[in-house]
N, C-alpha and C. Protein backbone atom coordinates (compact mmCIF):
# COMPACT_ATOMS: atom_id res chain seq x y z
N UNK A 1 -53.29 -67.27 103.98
CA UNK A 1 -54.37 -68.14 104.35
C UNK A 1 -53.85 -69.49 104.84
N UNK A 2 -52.66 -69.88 104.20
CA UNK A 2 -52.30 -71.31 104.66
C UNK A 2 -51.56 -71.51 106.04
N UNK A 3 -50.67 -70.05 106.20
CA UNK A 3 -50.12 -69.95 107.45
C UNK A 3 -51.52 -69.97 108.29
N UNK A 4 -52.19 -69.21 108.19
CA UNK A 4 -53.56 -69.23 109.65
C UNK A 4 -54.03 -70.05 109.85
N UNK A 5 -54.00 -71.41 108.42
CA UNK A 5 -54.81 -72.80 108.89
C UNK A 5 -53.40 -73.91 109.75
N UNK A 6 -52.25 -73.44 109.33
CA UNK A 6 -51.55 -73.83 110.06
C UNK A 6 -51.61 -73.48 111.50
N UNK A 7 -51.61 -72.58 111.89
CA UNK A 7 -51.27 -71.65 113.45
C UNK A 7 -52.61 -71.99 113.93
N UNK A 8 -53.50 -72.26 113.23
CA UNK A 8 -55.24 -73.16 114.03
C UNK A 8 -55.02 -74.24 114.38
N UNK A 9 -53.99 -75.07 113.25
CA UNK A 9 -54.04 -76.38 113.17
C UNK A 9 -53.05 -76.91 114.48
N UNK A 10 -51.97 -75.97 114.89
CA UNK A 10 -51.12 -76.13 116.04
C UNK A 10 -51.93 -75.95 116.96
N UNK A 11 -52.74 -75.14 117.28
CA UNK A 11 -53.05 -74.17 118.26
C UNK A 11 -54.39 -75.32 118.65
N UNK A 12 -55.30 -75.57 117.86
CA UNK A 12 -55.96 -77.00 118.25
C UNK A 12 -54.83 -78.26 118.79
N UNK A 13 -54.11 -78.54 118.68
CA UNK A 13 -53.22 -79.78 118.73
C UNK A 13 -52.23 -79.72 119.92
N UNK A 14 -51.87 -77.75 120.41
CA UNK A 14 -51.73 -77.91 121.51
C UNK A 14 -52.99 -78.03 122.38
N UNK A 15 -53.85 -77.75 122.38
CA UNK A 15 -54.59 -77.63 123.17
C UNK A 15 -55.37 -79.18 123.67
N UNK A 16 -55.35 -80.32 122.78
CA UNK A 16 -55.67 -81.28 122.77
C UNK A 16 -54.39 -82.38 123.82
N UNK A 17 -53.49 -81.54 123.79
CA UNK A 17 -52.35 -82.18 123.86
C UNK A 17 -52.44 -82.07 125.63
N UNK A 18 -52.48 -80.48 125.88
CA UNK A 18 -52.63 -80.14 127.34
C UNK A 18 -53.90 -80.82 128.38
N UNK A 19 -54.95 -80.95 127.31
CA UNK A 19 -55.53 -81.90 128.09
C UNK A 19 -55.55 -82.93 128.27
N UNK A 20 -54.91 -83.64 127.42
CA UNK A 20 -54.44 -85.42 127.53
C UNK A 20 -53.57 -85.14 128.62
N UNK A 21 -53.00 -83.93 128.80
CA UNK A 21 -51.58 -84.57 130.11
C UNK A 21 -52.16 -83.66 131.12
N UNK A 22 -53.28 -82.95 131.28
CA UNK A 22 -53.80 -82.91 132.56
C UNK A 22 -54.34 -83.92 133.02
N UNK A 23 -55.25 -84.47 131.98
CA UNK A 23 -55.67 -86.17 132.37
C UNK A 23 -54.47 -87.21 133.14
N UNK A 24 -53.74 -87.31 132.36
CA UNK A 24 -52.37 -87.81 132.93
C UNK A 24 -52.06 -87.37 133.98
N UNK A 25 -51.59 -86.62 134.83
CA UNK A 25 -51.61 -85.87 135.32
C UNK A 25 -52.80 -85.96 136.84
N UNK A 26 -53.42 -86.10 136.79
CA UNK A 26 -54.03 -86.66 137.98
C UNK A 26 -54.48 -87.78 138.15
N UNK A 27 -54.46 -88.46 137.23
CA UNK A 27 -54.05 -90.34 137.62
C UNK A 27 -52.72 -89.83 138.38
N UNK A 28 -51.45 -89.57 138.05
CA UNK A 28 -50.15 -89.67 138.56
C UNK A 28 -50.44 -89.53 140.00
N UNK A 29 -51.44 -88.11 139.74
CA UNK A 29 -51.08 -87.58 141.47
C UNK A 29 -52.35 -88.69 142.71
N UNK A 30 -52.82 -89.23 142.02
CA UNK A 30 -53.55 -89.98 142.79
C UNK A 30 -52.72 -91.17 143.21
N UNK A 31 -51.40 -91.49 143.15
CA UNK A 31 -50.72 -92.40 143.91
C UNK A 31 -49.55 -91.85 144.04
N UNK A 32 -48.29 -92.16 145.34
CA UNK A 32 -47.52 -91.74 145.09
C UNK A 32 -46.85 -90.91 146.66
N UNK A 33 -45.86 -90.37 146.47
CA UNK A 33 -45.36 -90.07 147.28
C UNK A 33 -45.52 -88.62 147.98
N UNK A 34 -46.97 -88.14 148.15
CA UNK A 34 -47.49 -87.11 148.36
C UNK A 34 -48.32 -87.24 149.52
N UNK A 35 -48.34 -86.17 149.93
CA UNK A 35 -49.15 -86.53 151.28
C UNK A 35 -50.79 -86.19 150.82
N UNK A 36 -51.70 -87.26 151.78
CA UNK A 36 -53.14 -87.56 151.12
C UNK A 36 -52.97 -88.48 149.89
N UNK A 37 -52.17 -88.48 149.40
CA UNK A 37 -52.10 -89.63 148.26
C UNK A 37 -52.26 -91.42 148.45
N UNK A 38 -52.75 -92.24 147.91
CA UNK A 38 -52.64 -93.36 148.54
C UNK A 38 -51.34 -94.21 147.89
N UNK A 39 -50.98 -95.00 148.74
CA UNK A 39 -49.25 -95.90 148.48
C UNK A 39 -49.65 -96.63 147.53
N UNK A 40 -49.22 -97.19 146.38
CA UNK A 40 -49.10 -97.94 146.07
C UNK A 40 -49.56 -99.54 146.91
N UNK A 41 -49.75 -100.76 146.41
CA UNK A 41 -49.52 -101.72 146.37
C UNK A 41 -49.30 -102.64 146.30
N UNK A 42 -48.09 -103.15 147.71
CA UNK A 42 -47.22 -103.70 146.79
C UNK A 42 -47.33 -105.06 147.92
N UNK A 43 -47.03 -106.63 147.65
CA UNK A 43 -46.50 -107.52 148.24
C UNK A 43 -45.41 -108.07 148.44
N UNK A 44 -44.91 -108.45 149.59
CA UNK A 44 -43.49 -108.62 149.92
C UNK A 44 -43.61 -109.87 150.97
N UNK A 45 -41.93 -110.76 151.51
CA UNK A 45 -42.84 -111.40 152.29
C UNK A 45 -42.02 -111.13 153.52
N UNK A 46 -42.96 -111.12 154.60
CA UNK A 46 -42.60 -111.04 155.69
C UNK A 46 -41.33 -112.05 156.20
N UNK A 47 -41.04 -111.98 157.77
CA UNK A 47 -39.80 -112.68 157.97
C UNK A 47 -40.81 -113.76 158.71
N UNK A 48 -41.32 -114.37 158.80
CA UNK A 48 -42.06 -115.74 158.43
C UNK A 48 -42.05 -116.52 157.40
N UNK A 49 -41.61 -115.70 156.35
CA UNK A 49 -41.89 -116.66 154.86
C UNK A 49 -43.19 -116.28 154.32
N UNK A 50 -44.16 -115.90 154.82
CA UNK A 50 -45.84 -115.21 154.34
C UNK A 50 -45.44 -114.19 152.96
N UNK A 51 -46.79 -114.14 152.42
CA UNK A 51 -46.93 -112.87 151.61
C UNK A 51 -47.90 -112.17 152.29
N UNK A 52 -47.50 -110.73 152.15
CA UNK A 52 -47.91 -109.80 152.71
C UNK A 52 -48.51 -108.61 151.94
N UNK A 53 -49.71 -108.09 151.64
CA UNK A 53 -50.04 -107.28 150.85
C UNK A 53 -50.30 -106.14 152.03
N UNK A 54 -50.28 -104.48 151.09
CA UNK A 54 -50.10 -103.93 151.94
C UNK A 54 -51.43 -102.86 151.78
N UNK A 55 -52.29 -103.63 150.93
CA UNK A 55 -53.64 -103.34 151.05
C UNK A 55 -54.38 -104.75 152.54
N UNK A 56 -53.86 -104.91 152.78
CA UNK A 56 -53.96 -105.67 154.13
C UNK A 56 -54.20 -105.46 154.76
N UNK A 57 -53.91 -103.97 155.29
CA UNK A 57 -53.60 -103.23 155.98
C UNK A 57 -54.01 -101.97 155.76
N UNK A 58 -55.17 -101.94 155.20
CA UNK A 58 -55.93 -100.34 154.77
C UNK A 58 -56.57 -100.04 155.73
N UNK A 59 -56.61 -98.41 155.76
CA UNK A 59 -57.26 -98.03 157.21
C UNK A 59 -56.36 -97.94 157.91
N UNK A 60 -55.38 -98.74 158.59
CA UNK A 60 -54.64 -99.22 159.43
C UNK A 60 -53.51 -98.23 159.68
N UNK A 61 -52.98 -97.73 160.64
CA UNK A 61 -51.55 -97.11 160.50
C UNK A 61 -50.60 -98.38 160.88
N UNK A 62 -49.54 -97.72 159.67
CA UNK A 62 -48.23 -98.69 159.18
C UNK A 62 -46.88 -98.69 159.49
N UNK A 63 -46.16 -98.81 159.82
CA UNK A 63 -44.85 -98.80 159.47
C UNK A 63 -44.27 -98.81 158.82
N UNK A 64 -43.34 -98.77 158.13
CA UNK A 64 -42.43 -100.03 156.91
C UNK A 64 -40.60 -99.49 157.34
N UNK A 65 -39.92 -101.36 157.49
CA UNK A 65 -39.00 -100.95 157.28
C UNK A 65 -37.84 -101.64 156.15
N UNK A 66 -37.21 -101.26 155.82
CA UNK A 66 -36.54 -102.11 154.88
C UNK A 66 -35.38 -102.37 155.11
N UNK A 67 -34.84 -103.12 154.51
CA UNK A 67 -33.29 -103.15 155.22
C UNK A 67 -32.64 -104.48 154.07
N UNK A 68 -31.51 -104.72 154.10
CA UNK A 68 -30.64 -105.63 153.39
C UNK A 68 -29.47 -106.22 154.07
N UNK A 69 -29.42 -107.01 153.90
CA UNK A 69 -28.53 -108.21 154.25
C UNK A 69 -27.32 -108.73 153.50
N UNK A 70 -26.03 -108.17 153.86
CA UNK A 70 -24.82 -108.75 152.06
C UNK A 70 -24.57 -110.26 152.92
């Protein structure tokens, strides 16, 4: 009897568990590096010196390039 309230007691706890991280789980996929997904955003500043948000620019087709300087 105590094993079966155990193997319920898992068996509820996975199951609670799988749906917290399906939840999880499509927050994730709703940003991100997927196609249909929306980017992140982020501000940076342009080569003017400006800040630049890149909800600025919603709707809009974008570019981006990055690059570094030693």
């Amino acid at each position: 009897m105590i094993i079966k309230k155990r193997v319920f007691f898992l068996l509820i706890l996975s199951v609670l568990f799988l749906v917290l991280l399906s939840a999880c789980a499509k927050e994730a996929q709703e940003y991100g590096f997927y196609p249909g997904n929306k980017a992140y955003d982020i501000t940076l500043e342009n080569t003017s010196g400006e800040m630049v948000s890149l909800s600025d620019y919603e709707g809009k087709a974008l570019m981006l390039f990055f690059w570094t300087s030693e």
